[in-house]
C-alpha atoms as a PDB file:
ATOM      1  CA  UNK A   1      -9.641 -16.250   9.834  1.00  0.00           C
ATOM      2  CA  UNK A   2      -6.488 -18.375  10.250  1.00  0.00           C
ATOM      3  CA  UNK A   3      -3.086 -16.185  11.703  1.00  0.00           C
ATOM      4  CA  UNK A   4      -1.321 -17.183   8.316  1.00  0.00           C
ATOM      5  CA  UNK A   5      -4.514 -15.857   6.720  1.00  0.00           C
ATOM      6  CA  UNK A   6      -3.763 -12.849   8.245  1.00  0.00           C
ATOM      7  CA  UNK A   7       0.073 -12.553   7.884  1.00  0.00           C
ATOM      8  CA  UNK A   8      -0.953 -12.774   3.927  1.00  0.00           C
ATOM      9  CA  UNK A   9      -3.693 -10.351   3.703  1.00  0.00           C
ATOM     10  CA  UNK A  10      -1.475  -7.917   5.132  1.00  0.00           C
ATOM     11  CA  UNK A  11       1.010  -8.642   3.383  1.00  0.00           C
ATOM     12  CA  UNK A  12      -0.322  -8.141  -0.053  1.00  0.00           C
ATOM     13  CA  UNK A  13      -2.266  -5.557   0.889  1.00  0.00           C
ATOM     14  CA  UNK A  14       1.142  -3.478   1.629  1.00  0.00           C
ATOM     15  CA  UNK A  15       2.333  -4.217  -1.662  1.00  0.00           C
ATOM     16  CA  UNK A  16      -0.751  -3.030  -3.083  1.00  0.00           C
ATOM     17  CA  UNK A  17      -0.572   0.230  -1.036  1.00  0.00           C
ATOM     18  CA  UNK A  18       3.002   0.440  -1.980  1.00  0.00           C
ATOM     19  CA  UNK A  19       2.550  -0.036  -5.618  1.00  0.00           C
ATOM     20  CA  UNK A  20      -0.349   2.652  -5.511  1.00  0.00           C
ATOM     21  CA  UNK A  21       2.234   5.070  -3.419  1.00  0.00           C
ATOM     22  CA  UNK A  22       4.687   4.464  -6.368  1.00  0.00           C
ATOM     23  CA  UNK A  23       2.535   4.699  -9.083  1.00  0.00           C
ATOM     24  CA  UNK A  24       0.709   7.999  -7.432  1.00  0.00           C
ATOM     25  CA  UNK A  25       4.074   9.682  -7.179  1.00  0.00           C
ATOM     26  CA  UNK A  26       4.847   8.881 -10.766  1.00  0.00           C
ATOM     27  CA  UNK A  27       1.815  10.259 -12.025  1.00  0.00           C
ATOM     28  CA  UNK A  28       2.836  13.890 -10.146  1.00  0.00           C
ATOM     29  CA  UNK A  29       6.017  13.909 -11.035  1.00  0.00           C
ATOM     30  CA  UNK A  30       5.805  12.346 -14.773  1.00  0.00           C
ATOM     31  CA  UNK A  31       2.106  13.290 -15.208  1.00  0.00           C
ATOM     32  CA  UNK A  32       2.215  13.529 -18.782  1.00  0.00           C
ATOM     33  CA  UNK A  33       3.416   9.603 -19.724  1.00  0.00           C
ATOM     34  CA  UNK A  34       1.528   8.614 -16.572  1.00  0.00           C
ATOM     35  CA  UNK A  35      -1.315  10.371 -18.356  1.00  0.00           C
ATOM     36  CA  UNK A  36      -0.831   8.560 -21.662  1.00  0.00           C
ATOM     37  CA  UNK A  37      -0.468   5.001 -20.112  1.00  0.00           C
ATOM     38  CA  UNK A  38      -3.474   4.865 -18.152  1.00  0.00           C
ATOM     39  CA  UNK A  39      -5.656   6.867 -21.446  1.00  0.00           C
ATOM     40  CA  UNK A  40      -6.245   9.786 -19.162  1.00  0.00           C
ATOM     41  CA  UNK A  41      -7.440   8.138 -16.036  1.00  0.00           C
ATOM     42  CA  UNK A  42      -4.469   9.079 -13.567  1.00  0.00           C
ATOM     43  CA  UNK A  43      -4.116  12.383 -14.080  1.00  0.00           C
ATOM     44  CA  UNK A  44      -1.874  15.148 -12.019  1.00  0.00           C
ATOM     45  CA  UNK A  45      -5.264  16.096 -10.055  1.00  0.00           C
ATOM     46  CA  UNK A  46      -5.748  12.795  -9.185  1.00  0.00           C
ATOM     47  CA  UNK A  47      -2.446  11.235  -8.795  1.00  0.00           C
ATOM     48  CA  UNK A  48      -1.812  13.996  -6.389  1.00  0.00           C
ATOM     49  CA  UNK A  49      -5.134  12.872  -4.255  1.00  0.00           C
ATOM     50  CA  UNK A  50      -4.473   9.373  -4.330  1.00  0.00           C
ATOM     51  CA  UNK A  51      -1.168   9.992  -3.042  1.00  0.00           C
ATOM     52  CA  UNK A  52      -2.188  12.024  -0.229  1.00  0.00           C
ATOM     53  CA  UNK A  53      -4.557   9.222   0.610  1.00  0.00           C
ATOM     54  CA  UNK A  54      -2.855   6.363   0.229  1.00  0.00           C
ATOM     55  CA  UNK A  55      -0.046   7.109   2.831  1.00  0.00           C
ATOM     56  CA  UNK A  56      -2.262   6.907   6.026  1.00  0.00           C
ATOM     57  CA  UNK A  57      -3.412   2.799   4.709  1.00  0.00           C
ATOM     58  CA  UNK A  58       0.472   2.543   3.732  1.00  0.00           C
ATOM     59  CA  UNK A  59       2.122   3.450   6.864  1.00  0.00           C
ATOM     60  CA  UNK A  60      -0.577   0.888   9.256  1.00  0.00           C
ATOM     61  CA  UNK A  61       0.052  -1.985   7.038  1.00  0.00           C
ATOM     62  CA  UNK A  62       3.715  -1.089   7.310  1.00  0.00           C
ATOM     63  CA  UNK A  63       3.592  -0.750  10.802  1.00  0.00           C
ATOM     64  CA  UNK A  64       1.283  -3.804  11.402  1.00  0.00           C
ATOM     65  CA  UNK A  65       3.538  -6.121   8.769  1.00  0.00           C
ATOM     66  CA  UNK A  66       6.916  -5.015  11.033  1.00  0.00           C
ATOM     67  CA  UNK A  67       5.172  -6.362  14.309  1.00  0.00           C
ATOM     68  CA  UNK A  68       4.348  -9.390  12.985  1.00  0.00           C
ATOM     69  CA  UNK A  69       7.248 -10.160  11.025  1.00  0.00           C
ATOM     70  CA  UNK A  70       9.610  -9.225  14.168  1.00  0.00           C
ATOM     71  CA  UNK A  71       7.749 -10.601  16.704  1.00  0.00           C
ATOM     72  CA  UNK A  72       5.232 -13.903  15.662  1.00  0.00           C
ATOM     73  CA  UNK A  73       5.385 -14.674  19.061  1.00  0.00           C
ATOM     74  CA  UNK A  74       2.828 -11.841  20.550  1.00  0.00           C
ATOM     75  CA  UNK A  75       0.108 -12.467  18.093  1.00  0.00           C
ATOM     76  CA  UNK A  76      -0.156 -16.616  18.644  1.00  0.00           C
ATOM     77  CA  UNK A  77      -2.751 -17.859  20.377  1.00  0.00           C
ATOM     78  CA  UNK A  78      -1.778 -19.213  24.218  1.00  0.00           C
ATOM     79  CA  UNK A  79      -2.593 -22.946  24.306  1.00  0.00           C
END
């Protein structure tokens, strides 16, 4: 895998995590539209797992995407 392969999958990947953060808190604190928009998939049980779950994923991508986003220099390779 290329570095700007990388920098994307990481990327995206946050957003995804962030998205499911988002949408996980939603479906605890609004469980009952939540509940109706996904047809009973998300519901309070499970919004409330997936957002205990999906934190640990969202705060490594977040740290990894700050390190190489502040400092591209420590993660090229020495020529």
């Amino acid at each position: 895998m290329t570095e700007q392969t990388i920098k994307r999958l990481i990327h995206w990947s946050l957003l995804l995590a962030a998205v499911l953060t988002l949408v996980s808190g939603l479906g605890i604190t609004e469980f009952r539209t939540v509940d109706a928009l996904t047809f009973g998939l998300l519901n309070k049980a499970v919004a409330f797992r997936l957002h205990l779950w999906v934190w640990i994923p969202f705060l490594v991508l977040l740290i990894a995407h700050v390190l190489i986003t502040a400092h591209p220099r420590w993660f090229r390779r020495r020529r």
